[in-house]
Structure formats: structure tokens, C-alpha cells
PDB file of N, CA and C in Angstrom:
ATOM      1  N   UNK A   1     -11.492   5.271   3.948  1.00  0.00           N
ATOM      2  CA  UNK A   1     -10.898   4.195   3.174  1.00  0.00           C
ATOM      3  C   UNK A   1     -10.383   3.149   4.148  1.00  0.00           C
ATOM      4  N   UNK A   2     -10.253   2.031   3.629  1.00  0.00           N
ATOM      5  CA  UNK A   2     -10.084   0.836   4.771  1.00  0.00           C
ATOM      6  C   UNK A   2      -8.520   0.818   4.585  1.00  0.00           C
ATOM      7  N   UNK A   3      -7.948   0.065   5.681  1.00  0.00           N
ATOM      8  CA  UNK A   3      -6.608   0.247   6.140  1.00  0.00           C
ATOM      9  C   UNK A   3      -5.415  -0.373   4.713  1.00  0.00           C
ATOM     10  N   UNK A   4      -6.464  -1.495   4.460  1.00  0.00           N
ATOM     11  CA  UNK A   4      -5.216  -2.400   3.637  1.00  0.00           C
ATOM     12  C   UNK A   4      -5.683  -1.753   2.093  1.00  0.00           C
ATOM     13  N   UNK A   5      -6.403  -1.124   2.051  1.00  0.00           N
ATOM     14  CA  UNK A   5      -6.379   0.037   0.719  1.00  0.00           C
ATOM     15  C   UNK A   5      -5.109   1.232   0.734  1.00  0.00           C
ATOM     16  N   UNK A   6      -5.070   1.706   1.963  1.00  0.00           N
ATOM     17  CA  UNK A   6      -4.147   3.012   2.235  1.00  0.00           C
ATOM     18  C   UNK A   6      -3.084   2.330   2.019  1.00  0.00           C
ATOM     19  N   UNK A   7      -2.729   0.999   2.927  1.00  0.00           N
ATOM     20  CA  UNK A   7      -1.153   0.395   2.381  1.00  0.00           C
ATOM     21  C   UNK A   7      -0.720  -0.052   1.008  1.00  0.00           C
ATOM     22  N   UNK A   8      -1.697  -0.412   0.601  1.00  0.00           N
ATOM     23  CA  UNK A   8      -1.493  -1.158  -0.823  1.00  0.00           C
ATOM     24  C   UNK A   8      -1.191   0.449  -1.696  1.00  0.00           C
ATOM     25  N   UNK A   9      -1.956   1.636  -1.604  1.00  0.00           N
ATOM     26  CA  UNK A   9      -2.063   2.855  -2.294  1.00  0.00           C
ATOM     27  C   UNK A   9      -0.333   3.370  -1.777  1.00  0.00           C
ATOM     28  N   UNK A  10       0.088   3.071  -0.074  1.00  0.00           N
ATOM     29  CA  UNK A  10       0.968   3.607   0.303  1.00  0.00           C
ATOM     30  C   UNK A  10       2.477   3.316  -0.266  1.00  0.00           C
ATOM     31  N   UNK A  11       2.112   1.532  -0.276  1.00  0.00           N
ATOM     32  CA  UNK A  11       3.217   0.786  -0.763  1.00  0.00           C
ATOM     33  C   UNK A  11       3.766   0.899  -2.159  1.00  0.00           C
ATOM     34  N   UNK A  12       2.750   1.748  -3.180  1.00  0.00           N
ATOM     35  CA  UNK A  12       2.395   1.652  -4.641  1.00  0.00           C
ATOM     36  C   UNK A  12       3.989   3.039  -5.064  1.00  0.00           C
ATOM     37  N   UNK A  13       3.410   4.015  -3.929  1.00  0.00           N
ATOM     38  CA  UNK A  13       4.496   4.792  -4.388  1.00  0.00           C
ATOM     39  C   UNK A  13       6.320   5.011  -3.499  1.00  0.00           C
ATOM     40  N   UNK A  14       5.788   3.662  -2.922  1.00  0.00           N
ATOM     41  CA  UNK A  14       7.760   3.540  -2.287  1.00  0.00           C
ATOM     42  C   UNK A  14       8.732   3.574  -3.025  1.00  0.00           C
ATOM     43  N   UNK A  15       8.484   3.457  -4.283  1.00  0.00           N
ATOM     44  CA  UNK A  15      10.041   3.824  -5.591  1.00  0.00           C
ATOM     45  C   UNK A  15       9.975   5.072  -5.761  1.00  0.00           C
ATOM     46  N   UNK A  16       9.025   5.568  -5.805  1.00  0.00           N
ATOM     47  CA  UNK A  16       9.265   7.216  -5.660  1.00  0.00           C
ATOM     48  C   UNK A  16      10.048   8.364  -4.718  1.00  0.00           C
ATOM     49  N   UNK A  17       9.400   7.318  -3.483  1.00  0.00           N
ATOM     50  CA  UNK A  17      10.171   7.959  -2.119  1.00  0.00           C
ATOM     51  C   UNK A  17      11.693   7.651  -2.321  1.00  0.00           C
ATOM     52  N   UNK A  18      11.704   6.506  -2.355  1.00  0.00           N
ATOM     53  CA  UNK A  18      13.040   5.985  -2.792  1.00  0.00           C
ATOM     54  C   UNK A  18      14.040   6.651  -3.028  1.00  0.00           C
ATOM     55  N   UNK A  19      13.737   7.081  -4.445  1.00  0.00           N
ATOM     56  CA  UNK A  19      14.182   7.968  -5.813  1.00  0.00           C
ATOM     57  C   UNK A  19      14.962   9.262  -5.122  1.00  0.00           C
ATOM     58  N   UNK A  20      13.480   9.829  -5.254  1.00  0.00           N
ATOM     59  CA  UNK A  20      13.472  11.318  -3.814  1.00  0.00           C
ATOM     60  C   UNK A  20      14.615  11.594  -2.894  1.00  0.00           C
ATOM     61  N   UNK A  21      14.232  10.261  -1.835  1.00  0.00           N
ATOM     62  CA  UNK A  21      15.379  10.077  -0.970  1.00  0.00           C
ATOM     63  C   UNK A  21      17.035  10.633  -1.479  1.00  0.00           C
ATOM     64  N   UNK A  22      17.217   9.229  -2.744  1.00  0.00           N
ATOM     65  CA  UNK A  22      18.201   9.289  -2.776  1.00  0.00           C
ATOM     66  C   UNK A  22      18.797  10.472  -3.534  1.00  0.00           C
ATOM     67  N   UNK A  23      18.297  11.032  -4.104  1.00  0.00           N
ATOM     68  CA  UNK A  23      18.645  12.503  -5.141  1.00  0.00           C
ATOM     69  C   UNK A  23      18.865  13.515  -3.788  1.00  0.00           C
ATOM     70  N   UNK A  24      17.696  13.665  -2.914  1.00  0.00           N
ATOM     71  CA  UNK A  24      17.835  14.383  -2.181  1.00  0.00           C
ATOM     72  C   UNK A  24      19.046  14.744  -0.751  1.00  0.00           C
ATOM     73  N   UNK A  25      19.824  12.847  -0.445  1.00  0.00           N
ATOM     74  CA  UNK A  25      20.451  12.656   0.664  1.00  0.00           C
ATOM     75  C   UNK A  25      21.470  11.761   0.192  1.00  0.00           C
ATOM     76  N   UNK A  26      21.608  11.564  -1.140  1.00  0.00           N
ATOM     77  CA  UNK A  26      22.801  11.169  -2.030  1.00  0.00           C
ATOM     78  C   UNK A  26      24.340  10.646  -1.043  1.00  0.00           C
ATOM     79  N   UNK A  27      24.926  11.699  -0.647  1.00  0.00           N
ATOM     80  CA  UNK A  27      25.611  11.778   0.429  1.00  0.00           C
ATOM     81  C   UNK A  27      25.495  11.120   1.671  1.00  0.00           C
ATOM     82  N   UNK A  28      24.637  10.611   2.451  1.00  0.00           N
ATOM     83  CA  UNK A  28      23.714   9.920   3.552  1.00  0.00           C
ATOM     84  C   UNK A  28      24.255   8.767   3.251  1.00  0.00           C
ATOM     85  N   UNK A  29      24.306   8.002   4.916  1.00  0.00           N
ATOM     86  CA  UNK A  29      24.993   6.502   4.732  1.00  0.00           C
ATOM     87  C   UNK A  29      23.403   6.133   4.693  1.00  0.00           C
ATOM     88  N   UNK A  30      23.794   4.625   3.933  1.00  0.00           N
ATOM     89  CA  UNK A  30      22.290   3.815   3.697  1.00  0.00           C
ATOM     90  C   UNK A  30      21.202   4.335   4.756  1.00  0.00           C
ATOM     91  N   UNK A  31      21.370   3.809   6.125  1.00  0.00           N
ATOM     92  CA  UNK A  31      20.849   3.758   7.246  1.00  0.00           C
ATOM     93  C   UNK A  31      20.390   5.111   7.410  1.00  0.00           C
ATOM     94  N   UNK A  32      20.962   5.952   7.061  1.00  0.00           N
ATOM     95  CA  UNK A  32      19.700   7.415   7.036  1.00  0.00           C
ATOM     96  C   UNK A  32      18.914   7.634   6.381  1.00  0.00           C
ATOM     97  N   UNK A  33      19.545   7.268   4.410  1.00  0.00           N
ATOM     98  CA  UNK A  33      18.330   7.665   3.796  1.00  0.00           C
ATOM     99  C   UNK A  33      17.722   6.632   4.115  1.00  0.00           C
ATOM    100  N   UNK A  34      17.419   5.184   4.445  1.00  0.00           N
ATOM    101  CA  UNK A  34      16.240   4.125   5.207  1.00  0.00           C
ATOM    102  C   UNK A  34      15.616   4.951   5.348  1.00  0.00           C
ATOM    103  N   UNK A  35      15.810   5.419   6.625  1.00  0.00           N
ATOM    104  CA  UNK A  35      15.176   6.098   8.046  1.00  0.00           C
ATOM    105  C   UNK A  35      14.631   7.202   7.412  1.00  0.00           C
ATOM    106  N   UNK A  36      14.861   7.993   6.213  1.00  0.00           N
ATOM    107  CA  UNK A  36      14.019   9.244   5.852  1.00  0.00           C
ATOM    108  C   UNK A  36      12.676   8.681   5.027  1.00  0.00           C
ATOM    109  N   UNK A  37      13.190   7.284   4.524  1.00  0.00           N
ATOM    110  CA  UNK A  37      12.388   6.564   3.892  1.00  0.00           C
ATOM    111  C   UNK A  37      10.997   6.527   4.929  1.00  0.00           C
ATOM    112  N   UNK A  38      11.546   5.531   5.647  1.00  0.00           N
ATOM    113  CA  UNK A  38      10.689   5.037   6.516  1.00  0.00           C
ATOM    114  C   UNK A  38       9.859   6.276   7.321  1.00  0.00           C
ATOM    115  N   UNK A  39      10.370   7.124   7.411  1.00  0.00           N
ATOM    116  CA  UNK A  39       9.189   8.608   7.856  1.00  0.00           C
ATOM    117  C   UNK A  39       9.079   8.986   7.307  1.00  0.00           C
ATOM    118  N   UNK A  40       8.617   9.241   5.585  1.00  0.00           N
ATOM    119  CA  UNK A  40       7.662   9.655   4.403  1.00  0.00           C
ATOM    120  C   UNK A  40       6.582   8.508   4.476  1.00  0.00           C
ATOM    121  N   UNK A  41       7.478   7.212   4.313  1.00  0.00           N
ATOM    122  CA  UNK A  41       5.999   6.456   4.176  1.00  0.00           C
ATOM    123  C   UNK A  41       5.269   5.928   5.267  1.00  0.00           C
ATOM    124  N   UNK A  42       5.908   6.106   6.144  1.00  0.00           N
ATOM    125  CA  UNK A  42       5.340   5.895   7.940  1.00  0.00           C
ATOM    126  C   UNK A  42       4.126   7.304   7.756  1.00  0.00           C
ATOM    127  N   UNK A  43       4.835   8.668   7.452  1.00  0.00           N
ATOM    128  CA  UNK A  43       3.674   9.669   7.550  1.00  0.00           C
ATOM    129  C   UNK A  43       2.499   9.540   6.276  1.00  0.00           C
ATOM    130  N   UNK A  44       2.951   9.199   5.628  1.00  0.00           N
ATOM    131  CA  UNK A  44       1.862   8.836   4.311  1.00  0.00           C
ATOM    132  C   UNK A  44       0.844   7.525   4.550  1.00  0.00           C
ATOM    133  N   UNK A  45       1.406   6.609   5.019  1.00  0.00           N
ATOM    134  CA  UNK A  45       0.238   5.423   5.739  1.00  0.00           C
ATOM    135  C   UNK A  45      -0.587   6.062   6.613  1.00  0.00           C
ATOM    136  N   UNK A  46       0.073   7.278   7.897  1.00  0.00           N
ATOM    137  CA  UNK A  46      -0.458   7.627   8.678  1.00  0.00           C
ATOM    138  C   UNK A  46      -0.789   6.021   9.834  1.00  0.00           C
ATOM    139  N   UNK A  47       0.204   5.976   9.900  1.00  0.00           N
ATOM    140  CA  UNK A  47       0.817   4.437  11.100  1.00  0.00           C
ATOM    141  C   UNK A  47       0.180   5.178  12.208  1.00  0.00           C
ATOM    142  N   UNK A  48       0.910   6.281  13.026  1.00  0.00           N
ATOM    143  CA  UNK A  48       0.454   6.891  14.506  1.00  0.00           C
ATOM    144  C   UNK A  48      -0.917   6.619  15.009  1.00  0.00           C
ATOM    145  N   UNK A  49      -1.600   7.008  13.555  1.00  0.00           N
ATOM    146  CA  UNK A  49      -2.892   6.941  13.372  1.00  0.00           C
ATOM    147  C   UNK A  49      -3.837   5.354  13.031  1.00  0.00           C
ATOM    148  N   UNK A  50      -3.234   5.301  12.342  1.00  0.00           N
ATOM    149  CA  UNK A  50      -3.822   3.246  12.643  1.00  0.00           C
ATOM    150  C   UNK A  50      -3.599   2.554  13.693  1.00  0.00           C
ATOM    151  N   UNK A  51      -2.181   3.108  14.618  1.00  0.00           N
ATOM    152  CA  UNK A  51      -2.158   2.190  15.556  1.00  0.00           C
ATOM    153  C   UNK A  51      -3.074   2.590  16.692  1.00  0.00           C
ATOM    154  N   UNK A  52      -3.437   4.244  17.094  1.00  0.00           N
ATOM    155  CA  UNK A  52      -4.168   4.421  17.631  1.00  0.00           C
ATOM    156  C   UNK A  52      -5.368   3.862  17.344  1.00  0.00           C
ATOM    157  N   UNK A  53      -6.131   3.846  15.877  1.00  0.00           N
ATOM    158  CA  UNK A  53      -7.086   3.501  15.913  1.00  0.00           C
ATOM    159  C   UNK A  53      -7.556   1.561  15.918  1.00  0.00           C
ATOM    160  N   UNK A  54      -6.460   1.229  16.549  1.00  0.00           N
ATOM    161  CA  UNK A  54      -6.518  -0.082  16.330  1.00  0.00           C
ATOM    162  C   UNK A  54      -6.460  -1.107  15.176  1.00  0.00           C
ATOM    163  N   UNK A  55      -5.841  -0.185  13.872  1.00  0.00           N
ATOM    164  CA  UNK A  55      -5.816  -0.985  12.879  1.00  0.00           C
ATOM    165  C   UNK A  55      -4.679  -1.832  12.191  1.00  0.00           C
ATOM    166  N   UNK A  56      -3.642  -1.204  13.234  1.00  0.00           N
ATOM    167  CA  UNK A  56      -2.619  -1.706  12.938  1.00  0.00           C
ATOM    168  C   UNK A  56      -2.107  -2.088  14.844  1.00  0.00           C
ATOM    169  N   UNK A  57      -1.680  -3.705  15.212  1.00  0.00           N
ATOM    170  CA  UNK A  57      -1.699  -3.866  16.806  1.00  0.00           C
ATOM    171  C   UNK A  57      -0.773  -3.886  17.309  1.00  0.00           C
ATOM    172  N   UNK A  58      -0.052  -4.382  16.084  1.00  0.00           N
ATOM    173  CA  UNK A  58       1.699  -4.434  16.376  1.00  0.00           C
ATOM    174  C   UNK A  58       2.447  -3.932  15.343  1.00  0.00           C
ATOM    175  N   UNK A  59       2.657  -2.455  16.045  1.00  0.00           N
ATOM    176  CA  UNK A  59       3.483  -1.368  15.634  1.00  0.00           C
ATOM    177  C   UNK A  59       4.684  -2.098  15.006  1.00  0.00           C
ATOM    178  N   UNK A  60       5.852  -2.388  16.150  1.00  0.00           N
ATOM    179  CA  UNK A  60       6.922  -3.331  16.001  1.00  0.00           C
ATOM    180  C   UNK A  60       7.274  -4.012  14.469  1.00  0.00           C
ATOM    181  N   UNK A  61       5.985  -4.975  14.088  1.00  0.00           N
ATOM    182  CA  UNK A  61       6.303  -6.175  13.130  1.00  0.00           C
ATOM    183  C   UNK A  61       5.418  -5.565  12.018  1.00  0.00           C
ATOM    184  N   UNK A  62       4.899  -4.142  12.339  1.00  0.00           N
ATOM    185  CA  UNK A  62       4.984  -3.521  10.652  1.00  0.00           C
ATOM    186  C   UNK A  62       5.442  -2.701  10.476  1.00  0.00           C
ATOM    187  N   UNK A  63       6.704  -2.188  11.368  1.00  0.00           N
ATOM    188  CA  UNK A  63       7.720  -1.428  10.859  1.00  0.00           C
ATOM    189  C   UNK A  63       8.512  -2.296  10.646  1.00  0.00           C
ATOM    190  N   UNK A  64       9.032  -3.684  10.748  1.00  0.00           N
ATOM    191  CA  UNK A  64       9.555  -4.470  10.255  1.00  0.00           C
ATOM    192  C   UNK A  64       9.411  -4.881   8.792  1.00  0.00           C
ATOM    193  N   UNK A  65       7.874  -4.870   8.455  1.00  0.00           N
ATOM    194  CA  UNK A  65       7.483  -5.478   7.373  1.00  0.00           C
ATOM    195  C   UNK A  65       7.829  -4.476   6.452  1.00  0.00           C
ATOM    196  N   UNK A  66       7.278  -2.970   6.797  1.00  0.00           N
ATOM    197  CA  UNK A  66       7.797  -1.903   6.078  1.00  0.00           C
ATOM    198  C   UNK A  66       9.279  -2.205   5.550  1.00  0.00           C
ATOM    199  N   UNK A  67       9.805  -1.977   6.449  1.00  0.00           N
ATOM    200  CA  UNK A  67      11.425  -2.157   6.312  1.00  0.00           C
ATOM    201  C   UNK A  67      11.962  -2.673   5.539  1.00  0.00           C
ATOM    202  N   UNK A  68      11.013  -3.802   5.188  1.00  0.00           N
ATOM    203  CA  UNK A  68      11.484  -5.224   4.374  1.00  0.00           C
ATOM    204  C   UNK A  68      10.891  -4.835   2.950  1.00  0.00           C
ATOM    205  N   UNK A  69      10.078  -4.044   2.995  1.00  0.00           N
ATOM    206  CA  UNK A  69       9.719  -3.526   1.551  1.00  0.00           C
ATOM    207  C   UNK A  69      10.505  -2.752   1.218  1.00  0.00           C
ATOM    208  N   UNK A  70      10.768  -1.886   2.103  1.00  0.00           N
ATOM    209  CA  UNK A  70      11.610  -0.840   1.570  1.00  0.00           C
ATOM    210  C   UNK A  70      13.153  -1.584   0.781  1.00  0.00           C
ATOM    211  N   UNK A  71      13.570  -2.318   1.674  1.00  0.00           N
ATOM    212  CA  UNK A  71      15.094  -2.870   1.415  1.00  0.00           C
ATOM    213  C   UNK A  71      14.424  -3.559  -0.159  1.00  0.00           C
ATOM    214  N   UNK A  72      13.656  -4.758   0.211  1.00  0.00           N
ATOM    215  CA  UNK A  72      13.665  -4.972  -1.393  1.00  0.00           C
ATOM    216  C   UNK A  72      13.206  -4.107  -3.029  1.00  0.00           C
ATOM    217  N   UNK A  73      12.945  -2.694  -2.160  1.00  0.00           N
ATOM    218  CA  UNK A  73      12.878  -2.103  -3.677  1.00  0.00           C
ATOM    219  C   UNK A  73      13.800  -1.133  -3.994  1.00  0.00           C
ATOM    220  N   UNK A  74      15.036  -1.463  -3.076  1.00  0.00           N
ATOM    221  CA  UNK A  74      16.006  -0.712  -2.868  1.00  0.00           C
ATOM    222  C   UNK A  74      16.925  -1.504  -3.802  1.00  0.00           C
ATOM    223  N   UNK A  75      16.592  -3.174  -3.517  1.00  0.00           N
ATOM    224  CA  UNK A  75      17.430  -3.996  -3.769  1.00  0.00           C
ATOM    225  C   UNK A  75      17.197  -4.002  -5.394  1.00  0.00           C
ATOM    226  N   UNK A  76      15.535  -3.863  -6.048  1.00  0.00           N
ATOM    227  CA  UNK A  76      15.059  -4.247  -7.533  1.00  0.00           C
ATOM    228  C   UNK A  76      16.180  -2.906  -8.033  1.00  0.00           C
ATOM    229  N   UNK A  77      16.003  -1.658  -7.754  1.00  0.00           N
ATOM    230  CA  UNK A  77      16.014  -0.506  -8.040  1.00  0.00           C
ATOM    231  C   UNK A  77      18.040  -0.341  -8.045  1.00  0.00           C
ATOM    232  N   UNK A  78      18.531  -0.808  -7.368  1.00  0.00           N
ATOM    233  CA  UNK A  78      19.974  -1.262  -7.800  1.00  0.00           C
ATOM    234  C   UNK A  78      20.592  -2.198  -8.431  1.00  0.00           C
ATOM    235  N   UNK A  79      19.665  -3.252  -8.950  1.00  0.00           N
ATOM    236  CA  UNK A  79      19.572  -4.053  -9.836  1.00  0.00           C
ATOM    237  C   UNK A  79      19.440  -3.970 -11.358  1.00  0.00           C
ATOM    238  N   UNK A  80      18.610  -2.852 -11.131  1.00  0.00           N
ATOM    239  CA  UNK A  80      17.932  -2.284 -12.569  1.00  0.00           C
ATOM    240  C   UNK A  80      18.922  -0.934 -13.339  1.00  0.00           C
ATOM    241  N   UNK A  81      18.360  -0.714 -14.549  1.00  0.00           N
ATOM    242  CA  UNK A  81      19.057   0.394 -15.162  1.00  0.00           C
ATOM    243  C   UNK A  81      19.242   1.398 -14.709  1.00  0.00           C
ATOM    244  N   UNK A  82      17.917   1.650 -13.669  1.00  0.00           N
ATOM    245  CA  UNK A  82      17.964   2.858 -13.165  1.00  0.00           C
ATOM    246  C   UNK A  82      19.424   3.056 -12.174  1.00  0.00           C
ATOM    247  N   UNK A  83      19.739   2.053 -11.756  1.00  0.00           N
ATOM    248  CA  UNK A  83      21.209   2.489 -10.721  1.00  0.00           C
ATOM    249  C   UNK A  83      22.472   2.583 -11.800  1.00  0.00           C
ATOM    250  N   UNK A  84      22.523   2.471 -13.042  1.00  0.00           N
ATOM    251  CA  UNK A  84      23.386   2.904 -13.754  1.00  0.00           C
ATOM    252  C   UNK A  84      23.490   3.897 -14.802  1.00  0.00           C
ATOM    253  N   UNK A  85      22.185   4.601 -14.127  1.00  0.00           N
ATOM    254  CA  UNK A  85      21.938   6.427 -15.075  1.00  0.00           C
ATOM    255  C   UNK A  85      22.678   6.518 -14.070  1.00  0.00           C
ATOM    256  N   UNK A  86      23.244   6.238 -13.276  1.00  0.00           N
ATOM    257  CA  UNK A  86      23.840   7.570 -12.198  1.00  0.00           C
ATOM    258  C   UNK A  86      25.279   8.272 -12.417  1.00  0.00           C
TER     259      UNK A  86
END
């Protein structure tokens, strides 16, 4: 499968991880559950592996970009109803 298929497939289920995360590390300051974030969907893109294979060149500015997805569906997802089932 081509690279920007796996992200688009990868990116599809980041409210899930999300979710996960937070049920699971509830307790956790922001900045950890991030970071547990960001290594589910870092291992689910399989990044190690694109960057080796040259498909991804700069590691750096798409863990940035990641990052930036992540925060904004952090941001929809505390916005929404769902942050006041809690």
C-alpha cells in the first residue's frame, strides 16, 4: 500500500487512540498521554519503517505534523459532548 494511503487509514483512527489513551492513563499529565498517543500511532503508521524506506525524509516535521493532529482532535474531542459524558 502506498505511504499516503497508510496515513490517511492511520490518521482515520486517532480518536480512537485518543479515547483509549485517555480511559486507559486518565490520571497521566497531558504530556504523557500525548506521548502514548504518539507511539500507537507512530507504531501503526510504522514511521521507523517509512523513514528507513525513504518515504517519509524528515522524521522531525512529521512528528510535528503528527503532533498537530493529535492536539487538534484532542482539542474537537473536548469541545464536543463526548468530554462531558465524563
Amino acid at each position: 500500500m502506498n505511504f499516503l494511503a497508510s496515513l490517511l487509514r492511520g490518521i482515520s483512527f486517532v480518536p480512537a487512540v485518543v479515547h483509549g489513551v485517555e480511559a486507559l492513563f486518565g490520571s497521566k499529565s497531558g504530556g504523557e498521554k500525548k506521548q502514548a498517543v504518539m507511539s500507537f500511532v507512530g507504531a501503526a503508521l510504522g514511521i521507523s519503517g517509512a523513514v528507513a524506506g525513504k518515504q517519509i525524509v524528515d522524521e522531525a516535521g512529521f512528528s510535528t505534523g503528527l503532533s498537530k493532529v493529535i492536539d487538534g482532535v484532542v482539542d474537537c474531542m473536548n469541545a464536543s459532548v463526548w468530554a462531558k459524558a465524563k
